[in-house]
C-alpha atoms as a PDB file:
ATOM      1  CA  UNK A   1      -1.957  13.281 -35.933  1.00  0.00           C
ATOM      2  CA  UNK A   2      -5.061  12.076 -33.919  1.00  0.00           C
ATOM      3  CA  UNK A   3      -4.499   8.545 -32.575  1.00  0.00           C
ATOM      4  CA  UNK A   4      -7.484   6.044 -31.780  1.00  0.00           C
ATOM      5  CA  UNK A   5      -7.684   4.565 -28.040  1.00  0.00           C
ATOM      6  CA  UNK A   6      -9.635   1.597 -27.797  1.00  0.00           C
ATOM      7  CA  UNK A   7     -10.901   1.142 -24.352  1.00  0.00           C
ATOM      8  CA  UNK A   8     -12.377  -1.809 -23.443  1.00  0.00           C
ATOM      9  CA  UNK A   9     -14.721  -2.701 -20.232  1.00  0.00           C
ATOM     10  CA  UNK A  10     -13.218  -5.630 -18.837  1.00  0.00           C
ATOM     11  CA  UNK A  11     -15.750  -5.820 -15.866  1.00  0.00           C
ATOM     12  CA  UNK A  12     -19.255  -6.262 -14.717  1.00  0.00           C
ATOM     13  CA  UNK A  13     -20.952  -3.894 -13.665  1.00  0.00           C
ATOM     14  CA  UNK A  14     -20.464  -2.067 -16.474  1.00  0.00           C
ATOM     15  CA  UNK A  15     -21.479   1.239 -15.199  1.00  0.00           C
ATOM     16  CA  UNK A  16     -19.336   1.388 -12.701  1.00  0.00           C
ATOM     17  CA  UNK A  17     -16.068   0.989 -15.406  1.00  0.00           C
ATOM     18  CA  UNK A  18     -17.475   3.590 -17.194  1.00  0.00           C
ATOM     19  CA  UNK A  19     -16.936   6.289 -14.779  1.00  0.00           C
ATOM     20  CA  UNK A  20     -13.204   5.780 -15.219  1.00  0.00           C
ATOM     21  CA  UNK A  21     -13.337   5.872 -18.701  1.00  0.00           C
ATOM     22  CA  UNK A  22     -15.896   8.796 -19.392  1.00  0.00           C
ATOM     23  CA  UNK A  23     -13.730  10.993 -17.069  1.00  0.00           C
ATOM     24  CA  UNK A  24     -10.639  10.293 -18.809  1.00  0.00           C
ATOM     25  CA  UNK A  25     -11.958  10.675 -22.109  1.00  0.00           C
ATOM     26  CA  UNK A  26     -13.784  14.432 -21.009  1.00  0.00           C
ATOM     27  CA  UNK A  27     -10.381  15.637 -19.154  1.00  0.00           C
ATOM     28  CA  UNK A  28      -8.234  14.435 -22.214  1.00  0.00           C
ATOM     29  CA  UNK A  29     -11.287  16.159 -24.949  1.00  0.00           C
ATOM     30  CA  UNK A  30     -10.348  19.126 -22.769  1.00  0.00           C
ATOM     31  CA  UNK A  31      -6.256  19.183 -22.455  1.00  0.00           C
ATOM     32  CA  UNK A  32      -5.579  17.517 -26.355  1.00  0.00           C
ATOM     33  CA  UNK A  33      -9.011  18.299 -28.050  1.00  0.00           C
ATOM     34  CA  UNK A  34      -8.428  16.328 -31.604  1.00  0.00           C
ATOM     35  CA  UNK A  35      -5.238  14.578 -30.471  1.00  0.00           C
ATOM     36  CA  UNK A  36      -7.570  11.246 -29.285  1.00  0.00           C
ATOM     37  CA  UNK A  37      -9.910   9.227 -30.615  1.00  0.00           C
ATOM     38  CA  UNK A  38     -12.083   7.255 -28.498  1.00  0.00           C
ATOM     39  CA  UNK A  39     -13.778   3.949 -28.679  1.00  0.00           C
ATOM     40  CA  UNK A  40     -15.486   3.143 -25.372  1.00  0.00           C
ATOM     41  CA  UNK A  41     -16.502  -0.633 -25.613  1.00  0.00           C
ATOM     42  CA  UNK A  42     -17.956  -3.973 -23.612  1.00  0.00           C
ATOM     43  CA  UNK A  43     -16.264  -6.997 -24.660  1.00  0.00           C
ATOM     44  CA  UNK A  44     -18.717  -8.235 -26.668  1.00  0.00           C
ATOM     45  CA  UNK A  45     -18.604  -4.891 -28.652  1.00  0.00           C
ATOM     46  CA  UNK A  46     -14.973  -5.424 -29.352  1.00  0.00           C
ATOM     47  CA  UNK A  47     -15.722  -8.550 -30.124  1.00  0.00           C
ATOM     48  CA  UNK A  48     -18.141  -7.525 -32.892  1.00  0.00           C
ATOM     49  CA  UNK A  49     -15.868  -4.781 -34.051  1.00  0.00           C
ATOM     50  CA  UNK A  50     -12.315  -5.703 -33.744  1.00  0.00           C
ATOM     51  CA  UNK A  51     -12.129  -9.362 -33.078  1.00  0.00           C
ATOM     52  CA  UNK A  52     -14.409 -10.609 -35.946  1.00  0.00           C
ATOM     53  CA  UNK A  53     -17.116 -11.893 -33.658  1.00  0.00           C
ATOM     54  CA  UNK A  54     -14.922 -14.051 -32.002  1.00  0.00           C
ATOM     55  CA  UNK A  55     -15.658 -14.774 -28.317  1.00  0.00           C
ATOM     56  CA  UNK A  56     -13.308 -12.621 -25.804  1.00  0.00           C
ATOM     57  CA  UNK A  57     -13.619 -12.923 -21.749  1.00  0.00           C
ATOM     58  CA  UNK A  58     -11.636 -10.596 -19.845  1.00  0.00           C
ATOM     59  CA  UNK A  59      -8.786 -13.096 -18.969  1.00  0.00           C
ATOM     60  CA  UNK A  60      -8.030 -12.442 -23.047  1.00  0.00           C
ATOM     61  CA  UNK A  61      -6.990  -8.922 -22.572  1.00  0.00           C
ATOM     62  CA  UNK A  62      -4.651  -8.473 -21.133  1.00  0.00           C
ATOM     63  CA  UNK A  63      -3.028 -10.606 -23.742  1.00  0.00           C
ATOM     64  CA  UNK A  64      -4.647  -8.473 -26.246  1.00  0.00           C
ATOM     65  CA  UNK A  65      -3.080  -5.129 -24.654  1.00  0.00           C
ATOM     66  CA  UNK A  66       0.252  -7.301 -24.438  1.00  0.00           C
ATOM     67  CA  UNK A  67      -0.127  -7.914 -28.499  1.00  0.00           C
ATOM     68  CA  UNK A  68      -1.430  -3.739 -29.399  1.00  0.00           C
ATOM     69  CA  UNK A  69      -5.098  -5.024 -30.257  1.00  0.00           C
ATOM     70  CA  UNK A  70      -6.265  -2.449 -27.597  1.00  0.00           C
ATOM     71  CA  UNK A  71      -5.007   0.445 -26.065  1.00  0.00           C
ATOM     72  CA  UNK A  72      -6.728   1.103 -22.847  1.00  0.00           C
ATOM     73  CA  UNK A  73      -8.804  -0.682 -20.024  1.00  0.00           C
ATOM     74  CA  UNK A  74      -9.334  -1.090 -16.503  1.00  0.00           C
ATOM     75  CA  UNK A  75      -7.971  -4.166 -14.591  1.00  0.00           C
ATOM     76  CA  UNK A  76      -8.521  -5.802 -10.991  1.00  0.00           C
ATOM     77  CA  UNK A  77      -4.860  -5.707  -9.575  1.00  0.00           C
ATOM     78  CA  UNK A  78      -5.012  -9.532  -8.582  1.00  0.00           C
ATOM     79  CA  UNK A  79      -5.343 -10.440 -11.995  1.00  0.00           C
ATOM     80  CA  UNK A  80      -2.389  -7.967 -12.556  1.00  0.00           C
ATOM     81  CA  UNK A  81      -0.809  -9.683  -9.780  1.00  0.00           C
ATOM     82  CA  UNK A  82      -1.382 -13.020 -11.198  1.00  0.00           C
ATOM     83  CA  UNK A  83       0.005 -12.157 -14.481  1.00  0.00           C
ATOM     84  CA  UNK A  84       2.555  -9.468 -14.782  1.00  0.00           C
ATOM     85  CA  UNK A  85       3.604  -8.141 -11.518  1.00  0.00           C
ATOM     86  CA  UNK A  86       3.494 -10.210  -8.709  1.00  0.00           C
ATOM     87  CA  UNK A  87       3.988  -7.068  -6.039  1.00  0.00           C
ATOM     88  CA  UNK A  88       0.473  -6.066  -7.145  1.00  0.00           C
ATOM     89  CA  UNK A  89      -0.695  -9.099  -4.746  1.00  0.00           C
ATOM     90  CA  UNK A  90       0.719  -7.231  -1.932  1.00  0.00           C
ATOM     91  CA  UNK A  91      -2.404  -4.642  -2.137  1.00  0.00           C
ATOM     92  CA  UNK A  92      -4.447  -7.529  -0.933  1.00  0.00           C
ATOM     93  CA  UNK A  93      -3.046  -8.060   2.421  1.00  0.00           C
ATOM     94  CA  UNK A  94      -5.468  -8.260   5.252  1.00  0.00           C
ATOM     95  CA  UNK A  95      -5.600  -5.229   7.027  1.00  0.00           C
ATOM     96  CA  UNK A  96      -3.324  -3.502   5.218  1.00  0.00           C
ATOM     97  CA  UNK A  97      -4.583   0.150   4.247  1.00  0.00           C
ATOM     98  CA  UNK A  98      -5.699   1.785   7.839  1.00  0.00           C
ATOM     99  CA  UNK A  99      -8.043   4.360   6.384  1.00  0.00           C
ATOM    100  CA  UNK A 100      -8.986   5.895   2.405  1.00  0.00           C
ATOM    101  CA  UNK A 101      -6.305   8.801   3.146  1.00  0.00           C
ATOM    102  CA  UNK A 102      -3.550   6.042   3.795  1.00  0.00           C
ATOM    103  CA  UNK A 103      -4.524   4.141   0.558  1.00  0.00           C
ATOM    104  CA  UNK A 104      -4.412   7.846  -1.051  1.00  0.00           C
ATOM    105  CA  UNK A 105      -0.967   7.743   0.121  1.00  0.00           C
ATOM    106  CA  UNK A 106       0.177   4.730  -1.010  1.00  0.00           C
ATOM    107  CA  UNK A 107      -1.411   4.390  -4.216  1.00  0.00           C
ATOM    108  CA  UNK A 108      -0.527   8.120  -5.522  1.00  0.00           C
ATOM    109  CA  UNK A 109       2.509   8.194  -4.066  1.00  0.00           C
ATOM    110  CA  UNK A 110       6.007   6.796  -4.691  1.00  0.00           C
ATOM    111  CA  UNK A 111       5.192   3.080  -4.102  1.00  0.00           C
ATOM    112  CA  UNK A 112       2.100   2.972  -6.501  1.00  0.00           C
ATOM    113  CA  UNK A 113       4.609   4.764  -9.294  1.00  0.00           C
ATOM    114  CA  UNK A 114       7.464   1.898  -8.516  1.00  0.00           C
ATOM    115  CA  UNK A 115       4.227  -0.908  -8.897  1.00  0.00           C
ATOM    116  CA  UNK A 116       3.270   0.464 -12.524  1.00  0.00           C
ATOM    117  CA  UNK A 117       7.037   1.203 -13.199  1.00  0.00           C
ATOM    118  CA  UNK A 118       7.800  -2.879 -12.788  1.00  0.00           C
ATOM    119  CA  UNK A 119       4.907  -3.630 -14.439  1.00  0.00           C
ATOM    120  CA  UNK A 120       5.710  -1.749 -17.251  1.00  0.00           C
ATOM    121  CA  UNK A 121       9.778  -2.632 -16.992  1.00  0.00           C
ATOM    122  CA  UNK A 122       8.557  -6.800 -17.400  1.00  0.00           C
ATOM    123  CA  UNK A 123       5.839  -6.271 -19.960  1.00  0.00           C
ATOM    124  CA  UNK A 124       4.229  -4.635 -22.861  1.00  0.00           C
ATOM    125  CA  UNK A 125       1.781  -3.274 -20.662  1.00  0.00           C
ATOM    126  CA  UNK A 126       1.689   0.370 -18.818  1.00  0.00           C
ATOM    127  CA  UNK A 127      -0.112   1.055 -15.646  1.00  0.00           C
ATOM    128  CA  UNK A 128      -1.503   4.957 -15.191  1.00  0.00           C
ATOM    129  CA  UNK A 129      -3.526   5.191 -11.896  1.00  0.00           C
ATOM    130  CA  UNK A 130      -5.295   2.874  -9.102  1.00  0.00           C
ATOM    131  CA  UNK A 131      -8.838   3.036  -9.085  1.00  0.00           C
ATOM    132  CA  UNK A 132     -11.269   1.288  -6.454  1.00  0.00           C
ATOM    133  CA  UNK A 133     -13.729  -0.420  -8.281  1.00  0.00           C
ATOM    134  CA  UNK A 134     -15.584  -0.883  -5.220  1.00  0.00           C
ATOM    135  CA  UNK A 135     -13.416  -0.188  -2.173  1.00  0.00           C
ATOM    136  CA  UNK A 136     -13.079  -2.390   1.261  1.00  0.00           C
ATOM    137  CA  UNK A 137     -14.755  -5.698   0.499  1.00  0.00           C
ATOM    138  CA  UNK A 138     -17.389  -7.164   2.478  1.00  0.00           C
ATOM    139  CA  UNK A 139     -19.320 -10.652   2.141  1.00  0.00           C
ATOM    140  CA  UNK A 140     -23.066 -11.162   1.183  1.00  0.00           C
ATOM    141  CA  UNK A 141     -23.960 -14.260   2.162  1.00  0.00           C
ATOM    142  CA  UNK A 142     -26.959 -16.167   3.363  1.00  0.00           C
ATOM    143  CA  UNK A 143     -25.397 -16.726   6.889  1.00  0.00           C
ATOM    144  CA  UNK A 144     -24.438 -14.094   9.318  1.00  0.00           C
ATOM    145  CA  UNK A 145     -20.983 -14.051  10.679  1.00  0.00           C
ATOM    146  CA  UNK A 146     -20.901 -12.139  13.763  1.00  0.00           C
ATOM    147  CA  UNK A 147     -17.787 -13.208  15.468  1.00  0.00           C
ATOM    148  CA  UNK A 148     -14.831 -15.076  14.274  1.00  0.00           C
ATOM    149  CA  UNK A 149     -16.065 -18.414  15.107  1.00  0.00           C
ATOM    150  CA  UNK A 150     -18.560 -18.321  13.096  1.00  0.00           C
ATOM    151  CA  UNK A 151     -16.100 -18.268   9.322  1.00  0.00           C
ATOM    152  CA  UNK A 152     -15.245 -21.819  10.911  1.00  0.00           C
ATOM    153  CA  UNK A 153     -16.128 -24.383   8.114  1.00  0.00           C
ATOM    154  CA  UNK A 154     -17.995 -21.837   5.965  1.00  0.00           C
ATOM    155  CA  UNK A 155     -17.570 -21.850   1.986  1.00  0.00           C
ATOM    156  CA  UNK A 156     -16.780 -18.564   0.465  1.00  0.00           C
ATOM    157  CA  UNK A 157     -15.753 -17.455  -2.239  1.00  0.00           C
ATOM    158  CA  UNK A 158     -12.617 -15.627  -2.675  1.00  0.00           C
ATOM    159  CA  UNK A 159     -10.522 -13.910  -5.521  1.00  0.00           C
ATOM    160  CA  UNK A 160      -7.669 -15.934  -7.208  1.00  0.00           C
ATOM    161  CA  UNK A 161      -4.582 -15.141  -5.313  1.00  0.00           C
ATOM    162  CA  UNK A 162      -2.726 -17.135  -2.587  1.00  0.00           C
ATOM    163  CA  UNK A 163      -2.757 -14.147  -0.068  1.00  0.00           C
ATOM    164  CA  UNK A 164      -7.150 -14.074  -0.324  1.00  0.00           C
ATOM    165  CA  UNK A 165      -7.453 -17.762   0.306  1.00  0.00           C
ATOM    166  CA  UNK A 166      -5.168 -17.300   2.983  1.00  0.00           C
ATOM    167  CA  UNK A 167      -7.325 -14.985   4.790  1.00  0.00           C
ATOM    168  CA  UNK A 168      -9.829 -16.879   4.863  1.00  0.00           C
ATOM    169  CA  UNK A 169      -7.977 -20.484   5.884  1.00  0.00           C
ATOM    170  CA  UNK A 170      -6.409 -17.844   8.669  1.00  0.00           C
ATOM    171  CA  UNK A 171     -10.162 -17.781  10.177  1.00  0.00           C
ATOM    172  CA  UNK A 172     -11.145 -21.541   9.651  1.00  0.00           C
ATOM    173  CA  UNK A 173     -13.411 -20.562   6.602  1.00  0.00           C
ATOM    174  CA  UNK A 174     -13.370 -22.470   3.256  1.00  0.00           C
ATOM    175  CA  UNK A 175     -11.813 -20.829   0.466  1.00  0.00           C
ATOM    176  CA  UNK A 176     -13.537 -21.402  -2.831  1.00  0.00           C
ATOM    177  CA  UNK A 177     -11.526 -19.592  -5.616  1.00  0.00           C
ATOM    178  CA  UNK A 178     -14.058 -18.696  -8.012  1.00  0.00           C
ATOM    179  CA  UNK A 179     -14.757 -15.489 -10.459  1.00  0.00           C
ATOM    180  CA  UNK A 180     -16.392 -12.373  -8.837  1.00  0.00           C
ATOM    181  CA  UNK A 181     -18.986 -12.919 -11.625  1.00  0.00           C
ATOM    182  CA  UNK A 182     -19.883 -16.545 -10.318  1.00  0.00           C
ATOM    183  CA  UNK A 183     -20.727 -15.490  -6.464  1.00  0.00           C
ATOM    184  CA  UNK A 184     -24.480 -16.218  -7.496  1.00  0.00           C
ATOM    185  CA  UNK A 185     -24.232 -19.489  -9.502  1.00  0.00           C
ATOM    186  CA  UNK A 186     -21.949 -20.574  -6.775  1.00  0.00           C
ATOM    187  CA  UNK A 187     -24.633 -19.799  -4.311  1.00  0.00           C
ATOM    188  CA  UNK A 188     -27.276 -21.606  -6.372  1.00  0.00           C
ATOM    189  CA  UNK A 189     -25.233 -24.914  -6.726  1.00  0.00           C
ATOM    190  CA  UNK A 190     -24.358 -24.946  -2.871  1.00  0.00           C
ATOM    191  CA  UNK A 191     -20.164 -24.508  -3.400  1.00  0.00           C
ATOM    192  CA  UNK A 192     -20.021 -21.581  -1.269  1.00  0.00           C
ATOM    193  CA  UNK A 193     -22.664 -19.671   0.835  1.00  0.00           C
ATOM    194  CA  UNK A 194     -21.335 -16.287   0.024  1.00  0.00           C
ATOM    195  CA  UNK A 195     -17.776 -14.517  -0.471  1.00  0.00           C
ATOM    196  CA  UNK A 196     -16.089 -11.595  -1.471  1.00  0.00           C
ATOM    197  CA  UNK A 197     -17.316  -8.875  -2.857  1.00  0.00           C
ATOM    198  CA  UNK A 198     -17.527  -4.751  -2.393  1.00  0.00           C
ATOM    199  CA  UNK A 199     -21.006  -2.801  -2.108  1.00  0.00           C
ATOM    200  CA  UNK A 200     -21.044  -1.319  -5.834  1.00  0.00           C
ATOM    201  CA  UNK A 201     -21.641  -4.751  -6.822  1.00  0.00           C
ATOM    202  CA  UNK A 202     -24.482  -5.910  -4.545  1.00  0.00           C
ATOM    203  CA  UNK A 203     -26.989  -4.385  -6.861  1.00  0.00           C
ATOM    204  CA  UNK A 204     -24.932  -4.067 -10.428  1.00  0.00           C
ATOM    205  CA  UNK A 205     -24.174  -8.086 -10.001  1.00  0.00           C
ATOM    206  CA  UNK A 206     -27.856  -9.021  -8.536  1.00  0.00           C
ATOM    207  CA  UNK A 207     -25.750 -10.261  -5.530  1.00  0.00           C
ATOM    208  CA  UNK A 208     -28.857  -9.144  -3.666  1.00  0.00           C
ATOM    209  CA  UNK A 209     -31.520 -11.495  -5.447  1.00  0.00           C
ATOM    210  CA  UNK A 210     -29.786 -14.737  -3.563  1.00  0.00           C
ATOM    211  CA  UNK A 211     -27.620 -13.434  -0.189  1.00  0.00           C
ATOM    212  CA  UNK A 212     -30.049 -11.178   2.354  1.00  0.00           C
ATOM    213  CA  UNK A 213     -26.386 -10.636   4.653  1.00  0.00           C
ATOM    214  CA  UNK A 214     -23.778  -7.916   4.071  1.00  0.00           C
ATOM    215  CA  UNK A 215     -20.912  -8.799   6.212  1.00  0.00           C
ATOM    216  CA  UNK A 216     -19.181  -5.935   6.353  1.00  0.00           C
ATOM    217  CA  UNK A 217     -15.816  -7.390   7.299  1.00  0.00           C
ATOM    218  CA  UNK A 218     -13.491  -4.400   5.548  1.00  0.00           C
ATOM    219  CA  UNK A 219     -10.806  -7.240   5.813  1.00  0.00           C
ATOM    220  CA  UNK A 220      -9.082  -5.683   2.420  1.00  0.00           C
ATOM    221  CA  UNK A 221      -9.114  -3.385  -0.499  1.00  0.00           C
ATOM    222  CA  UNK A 222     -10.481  -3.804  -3.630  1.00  0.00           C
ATOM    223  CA  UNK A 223      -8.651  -2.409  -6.380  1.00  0.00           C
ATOM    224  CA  UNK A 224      -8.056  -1.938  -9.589  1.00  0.00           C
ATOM    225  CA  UNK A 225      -5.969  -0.327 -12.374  1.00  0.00           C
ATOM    226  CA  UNK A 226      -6.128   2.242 -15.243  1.00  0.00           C
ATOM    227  CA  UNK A 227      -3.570   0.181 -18.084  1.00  0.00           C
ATOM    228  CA  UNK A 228      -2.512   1.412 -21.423  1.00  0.00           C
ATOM    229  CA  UNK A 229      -0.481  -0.691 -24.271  1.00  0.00           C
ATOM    230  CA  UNK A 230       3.021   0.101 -23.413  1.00  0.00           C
ATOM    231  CA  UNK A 231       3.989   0.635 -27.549  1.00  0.00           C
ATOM    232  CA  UNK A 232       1.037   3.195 -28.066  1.00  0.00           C
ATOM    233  CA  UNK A 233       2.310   4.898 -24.789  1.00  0.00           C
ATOM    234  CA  UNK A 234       5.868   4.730 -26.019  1.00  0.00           C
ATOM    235  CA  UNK A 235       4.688   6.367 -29.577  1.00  0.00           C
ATOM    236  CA  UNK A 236       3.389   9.309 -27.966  1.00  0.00           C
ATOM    237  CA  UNK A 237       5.694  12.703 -27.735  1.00  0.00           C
ATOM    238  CA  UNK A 238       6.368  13.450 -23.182  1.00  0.00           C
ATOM    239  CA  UNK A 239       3.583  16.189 -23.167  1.00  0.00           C
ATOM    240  CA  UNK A 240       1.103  14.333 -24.925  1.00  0.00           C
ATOM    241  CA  UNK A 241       1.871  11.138 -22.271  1.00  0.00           C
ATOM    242  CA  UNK A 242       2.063  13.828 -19.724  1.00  0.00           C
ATOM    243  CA  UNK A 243      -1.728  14.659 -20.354  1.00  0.00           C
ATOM    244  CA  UNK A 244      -2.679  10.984 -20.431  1.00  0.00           C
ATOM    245  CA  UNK A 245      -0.844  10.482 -17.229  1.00  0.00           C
ATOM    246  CA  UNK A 246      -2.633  13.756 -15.818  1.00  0.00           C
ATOM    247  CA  UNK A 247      -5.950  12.409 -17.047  1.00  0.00           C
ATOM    248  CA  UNK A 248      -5.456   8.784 -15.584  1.00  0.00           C
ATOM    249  CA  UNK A 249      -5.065  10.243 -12.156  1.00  0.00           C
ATOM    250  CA  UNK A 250      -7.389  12.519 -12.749  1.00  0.00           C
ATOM    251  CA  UNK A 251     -10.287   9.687 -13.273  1.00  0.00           C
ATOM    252  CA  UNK A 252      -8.646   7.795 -11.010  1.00  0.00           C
ATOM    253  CA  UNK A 253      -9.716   9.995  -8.280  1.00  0.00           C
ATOM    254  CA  UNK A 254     -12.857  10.447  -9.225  1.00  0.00           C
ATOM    255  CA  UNK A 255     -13.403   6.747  -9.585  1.00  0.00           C
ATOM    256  CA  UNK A 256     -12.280   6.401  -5.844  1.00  0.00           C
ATOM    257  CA  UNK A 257     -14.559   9.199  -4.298  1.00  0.00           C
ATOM    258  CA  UNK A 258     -17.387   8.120  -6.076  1.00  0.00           C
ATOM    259  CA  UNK A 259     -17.029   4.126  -5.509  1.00  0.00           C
ATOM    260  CA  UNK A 260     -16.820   5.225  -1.964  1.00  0.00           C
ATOM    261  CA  UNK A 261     -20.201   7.450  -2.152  1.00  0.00           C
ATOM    262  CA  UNK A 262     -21.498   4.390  -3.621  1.00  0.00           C
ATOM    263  CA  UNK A 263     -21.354   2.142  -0.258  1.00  0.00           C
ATOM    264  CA  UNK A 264     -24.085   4.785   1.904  1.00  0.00           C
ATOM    265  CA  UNK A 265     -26.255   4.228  -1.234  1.00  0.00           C
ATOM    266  CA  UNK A 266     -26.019   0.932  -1.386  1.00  0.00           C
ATOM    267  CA  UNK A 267     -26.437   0.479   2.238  1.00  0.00           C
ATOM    268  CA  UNK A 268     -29.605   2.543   2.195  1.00  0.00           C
ATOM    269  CA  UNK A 269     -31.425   1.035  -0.292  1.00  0.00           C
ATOM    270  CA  UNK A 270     -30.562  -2.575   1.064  1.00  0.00           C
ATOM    271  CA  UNK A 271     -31.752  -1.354   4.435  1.00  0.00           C
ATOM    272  CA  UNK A 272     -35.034  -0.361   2.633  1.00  0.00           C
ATOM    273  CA  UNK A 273     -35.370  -3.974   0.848  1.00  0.00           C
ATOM    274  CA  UNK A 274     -35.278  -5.562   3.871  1.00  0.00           C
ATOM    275  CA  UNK A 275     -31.277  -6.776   3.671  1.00  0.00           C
ATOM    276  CA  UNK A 276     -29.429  -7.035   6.950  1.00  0.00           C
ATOM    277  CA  UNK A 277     -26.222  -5.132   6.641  1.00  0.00           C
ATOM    278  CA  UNK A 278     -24.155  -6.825   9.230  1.00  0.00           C
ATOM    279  CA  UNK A 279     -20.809  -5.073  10.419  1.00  0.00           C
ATOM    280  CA  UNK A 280     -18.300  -7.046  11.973  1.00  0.00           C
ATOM    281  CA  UNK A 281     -18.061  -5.762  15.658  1.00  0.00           C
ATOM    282  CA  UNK A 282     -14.520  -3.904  16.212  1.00  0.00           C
ATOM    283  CA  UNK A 283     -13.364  -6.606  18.835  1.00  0.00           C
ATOM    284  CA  UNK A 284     -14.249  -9.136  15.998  1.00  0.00           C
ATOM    285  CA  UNK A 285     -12.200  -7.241  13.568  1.00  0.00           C
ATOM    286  CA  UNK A 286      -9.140  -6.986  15.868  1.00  0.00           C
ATOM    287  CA  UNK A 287      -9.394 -10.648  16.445  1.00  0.00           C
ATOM    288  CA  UNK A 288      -9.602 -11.432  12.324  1.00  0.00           C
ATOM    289  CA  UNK A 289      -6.706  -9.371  12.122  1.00  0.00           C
ATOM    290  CA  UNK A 290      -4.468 -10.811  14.882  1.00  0.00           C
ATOM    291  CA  UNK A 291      -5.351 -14.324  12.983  1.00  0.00           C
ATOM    292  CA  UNK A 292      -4.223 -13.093   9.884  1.00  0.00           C
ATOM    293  CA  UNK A 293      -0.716 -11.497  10.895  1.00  0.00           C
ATOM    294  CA  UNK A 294       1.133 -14.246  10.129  1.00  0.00           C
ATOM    295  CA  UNK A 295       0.581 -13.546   6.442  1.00  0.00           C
ATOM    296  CA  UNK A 296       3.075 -11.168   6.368  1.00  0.00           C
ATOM    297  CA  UNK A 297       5.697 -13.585   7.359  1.00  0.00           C
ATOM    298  CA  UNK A 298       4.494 -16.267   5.042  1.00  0.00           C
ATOM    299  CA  UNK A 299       4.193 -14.260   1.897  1.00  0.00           C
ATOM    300  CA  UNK A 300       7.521 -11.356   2.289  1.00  0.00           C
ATOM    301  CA  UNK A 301       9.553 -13.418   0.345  1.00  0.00           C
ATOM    302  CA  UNK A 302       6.818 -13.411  -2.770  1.00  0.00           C
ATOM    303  CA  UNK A 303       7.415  -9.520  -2.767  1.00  0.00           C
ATOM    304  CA  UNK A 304      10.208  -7.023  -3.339  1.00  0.00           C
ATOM    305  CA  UNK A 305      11.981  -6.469   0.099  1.00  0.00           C
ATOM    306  CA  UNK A 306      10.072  -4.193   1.874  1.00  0.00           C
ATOM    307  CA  UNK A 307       7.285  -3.449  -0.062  1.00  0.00           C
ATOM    308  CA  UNK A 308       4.714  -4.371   2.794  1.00  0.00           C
ATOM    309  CA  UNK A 309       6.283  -2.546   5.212  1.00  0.00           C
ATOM    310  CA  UNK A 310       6.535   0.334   2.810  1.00  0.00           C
ATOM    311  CA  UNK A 311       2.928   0.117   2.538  1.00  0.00           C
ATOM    312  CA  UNK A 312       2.294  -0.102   6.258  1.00  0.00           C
ATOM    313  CA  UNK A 313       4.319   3.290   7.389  1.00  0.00           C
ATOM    314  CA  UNK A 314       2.793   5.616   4.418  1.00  0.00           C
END
């Protein structure tokens, strides 16, 4: 029996959720060939095809997924951890992942299983892999911050989750929670000056038409998650979910090496349109991080006991 997977591309850019999706579907056409169907789609193409036209944003899916009207997409953890597993917040901490191999660790290892097991164990959703999406976050803006001082009074934009406007009220800045998708507008109507964001999306988002600064802070991790309707998993016989599985961390890691190719790109061609990349100088960093340590006594109780310093000793 061949069974359809509807993947849908929550995100913007859309190119850079495709990599994800064309992997998986190319290593599953090679480990099941005829056992899946795929339907690669934007929103507004499942919209059109599945939804009757009717208007659906990203904060729909996962409600979607919840009610088996798609099988597959690709989620930002925070939104994860804002709707179905609150320990997925935890990835945001400030300072948390030392390197790429520690986030390796943590994220294929026995602590990213146990997040997508209590996903899965409070919802109809599954989670397969982490992906990037864009890696450590830095923030265009039209100011420079080049010491700690400077975040004082400063409106920028940050995801929606406690532990990111946090960081940023650690450091005197202004928190503005606002969409990753409205960095620009809220540039244009003066509510922040900049914010948030990684370097895949300088360019794909046209972050780079109204903020000339990178301030490349590499205060946290972006990330994201490969997610699959938990009933459509459930339907499936162990060795073909053990080739989905294999396939999810199999783009998964692709998706991560390549999102973090993308940031020397990036870099170069901003250098070569004339915008100033701006790294945060390493006594600056160790003095945003000593401001931001007391976030892991404020927020432990939020999380399972011990999950930070879980995360911390991988």
């Amino acid at each position: 029996m061949t069974r359809k997977i509807r993947w849908v591309l929550a995100h913007e850019p859309i190119e850079l959720f495709l990599r994800a999706a064309r992997k998986f579907k190319a290593t599953m056409e090679q480990t099941a060939p005829g056992e899946i169907e795929f339907d690669i789609m934007t929103l507004s193409e499942y919209s059109e095809k599945y939804q009757g036209g009717k208007e659906v944003s990203k904060h729909d899916l996962l409600d979607l997924m919840e009610a088996g009207e798609l099988e597959m997409s690709q989620m930002y953890t925070s939104t994860l951890g804002r709707k179905h597993n609150r320990d997925m917040w935890a990835l945001d901490m400030p300072f948390l992942f030392r390197d790429h191999d520690h986030a390796a660790r943590v994220l294929e290892g026995e602590i990213g299983k146990s997040l997508i097991a209590d996903m899965a164990a409070k919802t109809n959703v599954q989670g397969l892999s982490f992906t990037y999406s864009g890696g450590y976050r830095m923030i265009p803006a039209t100011v420079a911050l080049n010491k700690i001082e400077d975040f004082k009074g400063v409106p920028l934009r940050c995801n929606k989750s406690p532990i990111a406007s946090e960081t940023f009220l650690a450091v005197g800045a202004e928190p503005v929670e606002i969409e990753l998708e409205e960095i620009n507008e809220g540039v244009v109507d003066g509510r922040v000056v900049g914010g948030e964001s990684t370097y895949p999306r300088f360019y794909g988002l046209n972050q780079n038409e109204h903020m000339q600064v990178i301030n490349d802070a590499e205060h946290s991790l972006f990330l994201t998650s490969i997610i699959i309707n938990k009933d459509f998993w459930n339907g499936m016989d162990s060795m073909l979910q053990e080739k989905i599985q294999h396939a999810a961390f199999d783009a998964a890691r692709y998706e991560r090496a390549e999102s973090i190719d993308d940031i020397d790109i990036v870099k170069a061609r901003a250098i070569a349109d004339g915008i100033r990349i701006n790294p945060l100088p390493q006594a600056e960093r160790d003095k945003f991080k000593a401001a931001t340590e007391y976030l892991y006594d404020k927020f432990e109780d939020m999380f399972k006991p011990g999950l930070v310093k879980s995360i911390q000793a991988a």
